[in-house]
N, C-alpha and C. Protein backbone atom coordinates (compact mmCIF):
# COMPACT_ATOMS: atom_id res chain seq x y z
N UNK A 1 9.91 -19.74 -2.49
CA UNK A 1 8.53 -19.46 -2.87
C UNK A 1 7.99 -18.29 -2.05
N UNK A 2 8.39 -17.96 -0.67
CA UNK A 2 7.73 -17.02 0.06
C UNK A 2 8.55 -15.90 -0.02
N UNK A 3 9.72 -15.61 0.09
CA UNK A 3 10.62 -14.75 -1.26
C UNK A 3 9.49 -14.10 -2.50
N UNK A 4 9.24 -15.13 -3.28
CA UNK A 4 8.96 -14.59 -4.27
C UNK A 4 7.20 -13.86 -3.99
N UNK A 5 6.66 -14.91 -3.47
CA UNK A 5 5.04 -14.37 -3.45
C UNK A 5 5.18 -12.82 -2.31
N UNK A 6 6.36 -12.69 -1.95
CA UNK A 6 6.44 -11.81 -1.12
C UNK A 6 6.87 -10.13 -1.90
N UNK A 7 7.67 -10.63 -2.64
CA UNK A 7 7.72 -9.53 -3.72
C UNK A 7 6.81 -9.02 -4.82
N UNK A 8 6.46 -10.23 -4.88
CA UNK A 8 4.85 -9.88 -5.69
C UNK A 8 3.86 -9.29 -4.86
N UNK A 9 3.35 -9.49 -3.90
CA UNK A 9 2.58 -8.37 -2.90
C UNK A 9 2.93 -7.21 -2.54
N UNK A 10 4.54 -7.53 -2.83
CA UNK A 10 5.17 -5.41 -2.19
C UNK A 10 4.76 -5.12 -4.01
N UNK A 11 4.98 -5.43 -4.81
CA UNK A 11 4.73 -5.24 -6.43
C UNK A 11 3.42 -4.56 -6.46
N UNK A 12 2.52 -5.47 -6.17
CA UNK A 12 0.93 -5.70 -6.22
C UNK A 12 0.86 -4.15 -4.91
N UNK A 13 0.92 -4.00 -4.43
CA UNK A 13 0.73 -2.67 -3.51
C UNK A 13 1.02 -1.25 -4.36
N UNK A 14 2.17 -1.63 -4.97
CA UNK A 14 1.96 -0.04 -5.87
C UNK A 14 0.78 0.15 -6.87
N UNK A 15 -0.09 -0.95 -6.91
CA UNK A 15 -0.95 -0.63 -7.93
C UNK A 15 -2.21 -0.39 -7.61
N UNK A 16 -3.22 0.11 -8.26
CA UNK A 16 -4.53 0.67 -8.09
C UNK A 16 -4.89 0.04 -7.25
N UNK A 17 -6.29 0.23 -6.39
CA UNK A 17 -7.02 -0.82 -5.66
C UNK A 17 -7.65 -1.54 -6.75
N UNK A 18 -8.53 -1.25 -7.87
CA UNK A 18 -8.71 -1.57 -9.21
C UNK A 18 -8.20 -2.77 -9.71
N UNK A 19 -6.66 -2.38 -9.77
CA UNK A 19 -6.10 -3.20 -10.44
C UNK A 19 -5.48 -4.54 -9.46
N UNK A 20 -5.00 -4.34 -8.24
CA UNK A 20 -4.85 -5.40 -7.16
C UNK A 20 -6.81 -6.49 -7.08
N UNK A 21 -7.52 -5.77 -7.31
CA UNK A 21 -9.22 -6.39 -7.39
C UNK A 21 -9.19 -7.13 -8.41
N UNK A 22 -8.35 -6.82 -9.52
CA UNK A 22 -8.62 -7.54 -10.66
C UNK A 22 -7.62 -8.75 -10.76
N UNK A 23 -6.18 -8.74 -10.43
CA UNK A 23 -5.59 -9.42 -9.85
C UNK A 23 -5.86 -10.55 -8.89
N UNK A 24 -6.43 -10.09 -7.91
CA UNK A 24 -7.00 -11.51 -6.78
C UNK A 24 -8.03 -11.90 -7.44
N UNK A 25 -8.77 -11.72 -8.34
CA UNK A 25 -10.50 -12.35 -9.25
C UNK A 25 -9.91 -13.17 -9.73
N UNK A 26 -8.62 -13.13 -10.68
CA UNK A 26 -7.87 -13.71 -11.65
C UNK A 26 -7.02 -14.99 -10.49
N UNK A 27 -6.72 -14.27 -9.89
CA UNK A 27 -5.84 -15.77 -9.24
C UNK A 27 -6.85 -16.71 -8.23
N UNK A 28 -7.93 -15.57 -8.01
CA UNK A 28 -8.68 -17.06 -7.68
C UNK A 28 -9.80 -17.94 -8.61
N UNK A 29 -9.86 -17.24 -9.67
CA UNK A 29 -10.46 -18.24 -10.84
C UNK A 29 -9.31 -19.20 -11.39
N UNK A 30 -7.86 -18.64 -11.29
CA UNK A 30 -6.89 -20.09 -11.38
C UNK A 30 -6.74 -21.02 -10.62
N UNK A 31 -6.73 -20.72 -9.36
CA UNK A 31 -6.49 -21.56 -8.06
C UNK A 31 -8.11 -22.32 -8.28
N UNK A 32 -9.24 -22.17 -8.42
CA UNK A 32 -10.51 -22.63 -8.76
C UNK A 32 -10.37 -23.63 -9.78
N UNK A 33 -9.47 -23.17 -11.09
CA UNK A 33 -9.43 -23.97 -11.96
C UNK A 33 -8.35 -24.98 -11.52
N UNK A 34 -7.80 -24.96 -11.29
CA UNK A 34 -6.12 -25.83 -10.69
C UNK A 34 -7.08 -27.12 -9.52
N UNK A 35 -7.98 -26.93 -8.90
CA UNK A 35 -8.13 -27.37 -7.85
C UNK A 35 -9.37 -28.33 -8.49
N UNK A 36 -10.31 -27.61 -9.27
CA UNK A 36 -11.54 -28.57 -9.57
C UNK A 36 -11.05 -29.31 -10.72
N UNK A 37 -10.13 -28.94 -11.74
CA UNK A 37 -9.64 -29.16 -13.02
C UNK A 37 -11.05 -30.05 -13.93
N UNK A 38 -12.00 -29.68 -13.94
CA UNK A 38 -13.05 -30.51 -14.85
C UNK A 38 -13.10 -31.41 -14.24
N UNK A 39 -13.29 -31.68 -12.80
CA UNK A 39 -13.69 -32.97 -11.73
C UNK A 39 -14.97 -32.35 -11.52
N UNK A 40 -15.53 -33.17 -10.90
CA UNK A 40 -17.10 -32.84 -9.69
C UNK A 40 -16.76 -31.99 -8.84
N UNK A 41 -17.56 -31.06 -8.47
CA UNK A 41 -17.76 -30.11 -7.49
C UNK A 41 -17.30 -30.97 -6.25
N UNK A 42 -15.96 -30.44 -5.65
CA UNK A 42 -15.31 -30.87 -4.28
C UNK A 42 -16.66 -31.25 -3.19
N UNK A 43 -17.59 -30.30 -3.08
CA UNK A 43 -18.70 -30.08 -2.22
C UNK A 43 -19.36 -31.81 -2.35
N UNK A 44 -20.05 -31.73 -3.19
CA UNK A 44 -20.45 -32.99 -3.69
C UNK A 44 -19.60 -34.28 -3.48
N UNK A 45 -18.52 -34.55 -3.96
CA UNK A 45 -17.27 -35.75 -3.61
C UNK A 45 -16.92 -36.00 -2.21
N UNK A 46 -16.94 -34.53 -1.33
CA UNK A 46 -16.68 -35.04 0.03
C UNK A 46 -18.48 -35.54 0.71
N UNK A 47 -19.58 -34.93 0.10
CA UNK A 47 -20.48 -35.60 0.92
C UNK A 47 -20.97 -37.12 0.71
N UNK A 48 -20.17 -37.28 0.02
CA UNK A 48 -20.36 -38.78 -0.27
C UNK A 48 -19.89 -39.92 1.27
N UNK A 49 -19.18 -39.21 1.96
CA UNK A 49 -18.70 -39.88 3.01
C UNK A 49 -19.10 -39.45 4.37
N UNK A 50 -19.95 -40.36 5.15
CA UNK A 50 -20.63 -40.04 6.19
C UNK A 50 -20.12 -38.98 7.13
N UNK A 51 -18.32 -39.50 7.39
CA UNK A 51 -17.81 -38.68 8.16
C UNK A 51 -17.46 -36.97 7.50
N UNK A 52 -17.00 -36.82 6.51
CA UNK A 52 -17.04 -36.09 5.43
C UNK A 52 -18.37 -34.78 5.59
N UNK A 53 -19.48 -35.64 5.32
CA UNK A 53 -20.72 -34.92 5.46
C UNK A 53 -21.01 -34.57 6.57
N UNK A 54 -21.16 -35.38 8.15
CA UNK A 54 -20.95 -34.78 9.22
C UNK A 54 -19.79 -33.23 9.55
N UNK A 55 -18.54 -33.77 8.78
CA UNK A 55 -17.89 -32.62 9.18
C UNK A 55 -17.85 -31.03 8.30
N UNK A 56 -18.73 -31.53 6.98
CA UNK A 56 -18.88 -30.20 6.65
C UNK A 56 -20.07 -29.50 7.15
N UNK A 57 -21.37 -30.39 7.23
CA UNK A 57 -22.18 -29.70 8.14
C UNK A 57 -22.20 -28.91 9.45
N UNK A 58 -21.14 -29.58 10.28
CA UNK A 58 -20.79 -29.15 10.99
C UNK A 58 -20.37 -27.75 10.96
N UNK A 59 -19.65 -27.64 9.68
CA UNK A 59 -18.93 -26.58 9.66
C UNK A 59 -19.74 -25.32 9.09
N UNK A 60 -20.99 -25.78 8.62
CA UNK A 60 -21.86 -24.47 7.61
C UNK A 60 -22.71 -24.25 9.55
N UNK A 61 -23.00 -24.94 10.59
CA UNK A 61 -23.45 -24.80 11.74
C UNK A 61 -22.67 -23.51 11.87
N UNK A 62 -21.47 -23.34 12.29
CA UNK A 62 -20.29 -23.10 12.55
C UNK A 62 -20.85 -21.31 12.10
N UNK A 63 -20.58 -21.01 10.62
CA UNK A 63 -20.56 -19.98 10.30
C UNK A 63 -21.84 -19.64 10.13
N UNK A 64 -22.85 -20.33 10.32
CA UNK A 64 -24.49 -19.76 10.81
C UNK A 64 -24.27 -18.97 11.82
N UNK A 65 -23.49 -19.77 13.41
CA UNK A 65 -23.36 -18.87 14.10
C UNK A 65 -22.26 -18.10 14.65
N UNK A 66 -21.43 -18.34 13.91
CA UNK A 66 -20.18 -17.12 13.69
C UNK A 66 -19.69 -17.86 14.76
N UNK A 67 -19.59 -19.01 14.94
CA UNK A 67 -18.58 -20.08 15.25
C UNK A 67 -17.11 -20.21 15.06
N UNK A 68 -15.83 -20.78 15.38
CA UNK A 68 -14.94 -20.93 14.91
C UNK A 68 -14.34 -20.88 13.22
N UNK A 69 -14.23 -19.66 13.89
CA UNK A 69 -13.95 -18.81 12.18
C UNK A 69 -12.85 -17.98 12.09
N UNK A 70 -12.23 -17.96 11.37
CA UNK A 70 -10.75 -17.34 10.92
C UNK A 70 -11.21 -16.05 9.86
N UNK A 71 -11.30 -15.04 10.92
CA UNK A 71 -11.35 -13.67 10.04
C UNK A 71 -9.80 -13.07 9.89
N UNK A 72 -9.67 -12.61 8.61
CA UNK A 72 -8.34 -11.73 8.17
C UNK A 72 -8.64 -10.40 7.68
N UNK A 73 -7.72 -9.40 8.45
CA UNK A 73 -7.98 -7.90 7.62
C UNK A 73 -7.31 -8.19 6.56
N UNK A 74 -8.16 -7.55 5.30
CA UNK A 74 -7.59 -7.44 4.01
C UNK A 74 -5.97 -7.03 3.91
N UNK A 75 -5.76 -6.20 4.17
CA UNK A 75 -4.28 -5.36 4.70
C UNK A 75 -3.54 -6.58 4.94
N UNK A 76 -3.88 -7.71 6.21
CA UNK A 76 -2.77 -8.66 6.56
C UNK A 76 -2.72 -9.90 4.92
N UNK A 77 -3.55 -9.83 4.42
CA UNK A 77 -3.20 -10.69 3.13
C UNK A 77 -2.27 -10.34 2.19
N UNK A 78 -2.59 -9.29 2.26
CA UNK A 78 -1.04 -8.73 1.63
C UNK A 78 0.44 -8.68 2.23
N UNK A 79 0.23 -9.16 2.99
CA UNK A 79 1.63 -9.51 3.86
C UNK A 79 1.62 -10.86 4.02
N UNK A 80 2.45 -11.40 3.59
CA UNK A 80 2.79 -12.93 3.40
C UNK A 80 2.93 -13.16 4.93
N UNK A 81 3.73 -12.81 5.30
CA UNK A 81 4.78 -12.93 6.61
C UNK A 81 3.54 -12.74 7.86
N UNK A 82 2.68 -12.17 7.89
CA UNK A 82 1.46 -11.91 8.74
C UNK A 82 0.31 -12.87 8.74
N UNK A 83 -0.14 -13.53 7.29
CA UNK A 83 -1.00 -14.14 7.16
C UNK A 83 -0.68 -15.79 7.72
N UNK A 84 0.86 -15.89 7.48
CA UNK A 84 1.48 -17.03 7.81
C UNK A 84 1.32 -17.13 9.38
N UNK A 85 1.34 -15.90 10.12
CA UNK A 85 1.48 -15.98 11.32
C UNK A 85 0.05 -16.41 11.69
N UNK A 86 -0.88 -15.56 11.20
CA UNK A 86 -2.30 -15.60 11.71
C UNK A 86 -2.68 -17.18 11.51
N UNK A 87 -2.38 -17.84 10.00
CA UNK A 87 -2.81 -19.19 10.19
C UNK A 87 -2.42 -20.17 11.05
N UNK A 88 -1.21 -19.76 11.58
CA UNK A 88 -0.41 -20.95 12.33
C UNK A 88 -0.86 -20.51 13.94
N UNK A 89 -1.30 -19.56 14.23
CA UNK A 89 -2.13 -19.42 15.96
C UNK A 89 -3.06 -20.12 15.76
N UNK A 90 -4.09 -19.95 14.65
CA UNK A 90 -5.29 -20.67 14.37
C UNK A 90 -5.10 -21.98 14.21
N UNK A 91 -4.04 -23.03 13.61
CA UNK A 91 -3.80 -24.08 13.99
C UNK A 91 -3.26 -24.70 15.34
N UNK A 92 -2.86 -23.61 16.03
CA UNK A 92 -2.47 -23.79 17.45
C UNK A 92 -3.17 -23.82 18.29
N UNK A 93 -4.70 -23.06 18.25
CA UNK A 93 -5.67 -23.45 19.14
C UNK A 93 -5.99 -24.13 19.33
């Protein structure tokens, strides 16, 4: 799988900025659709649970004040092999 999504990003690089923009809109209105599939808004389902709601509040605290937050240069998303790295320090902290 990382093979392949990896060749698709060296792919996705020869093409317009345009057309790579139109590309990530599209895969994240699938990944959007794949994930909510005609359920309730995720947002809503997790505040149903005290702990749930504590921990997302927590987390909108968080990026009020630029709290524990995982910024990525655009550039490293296109590198499979980089983004993998960046998430796994951030789980290491």
């Amino acid at each position: 799988m990382t093979a392949l999504l990896s060749k698709a990003f060296q792919e996705a690089e020869q093409l317009s900025e345009e057309a790579q923009n139109q590309i990530a809109e599209h895969l994240l209105q699938e990944v959007h659709a794949i994930l909510n599939d005609g359920n309730e808004d995720e947002t809503v389902y997790l505040m149903r649970s005290p702990a749930n709601h504590a921990m997302l509040m927590q987390r909108l605290e968080n990026i009020e004040r630029g709290e524990n937050l995982i910024t990525v240069d655009i550039d490293d998303i296109m590198n499979v092999e980089k983004l993998q790295q960046i998430l796994h320090e951030k789980r290491n902290v």
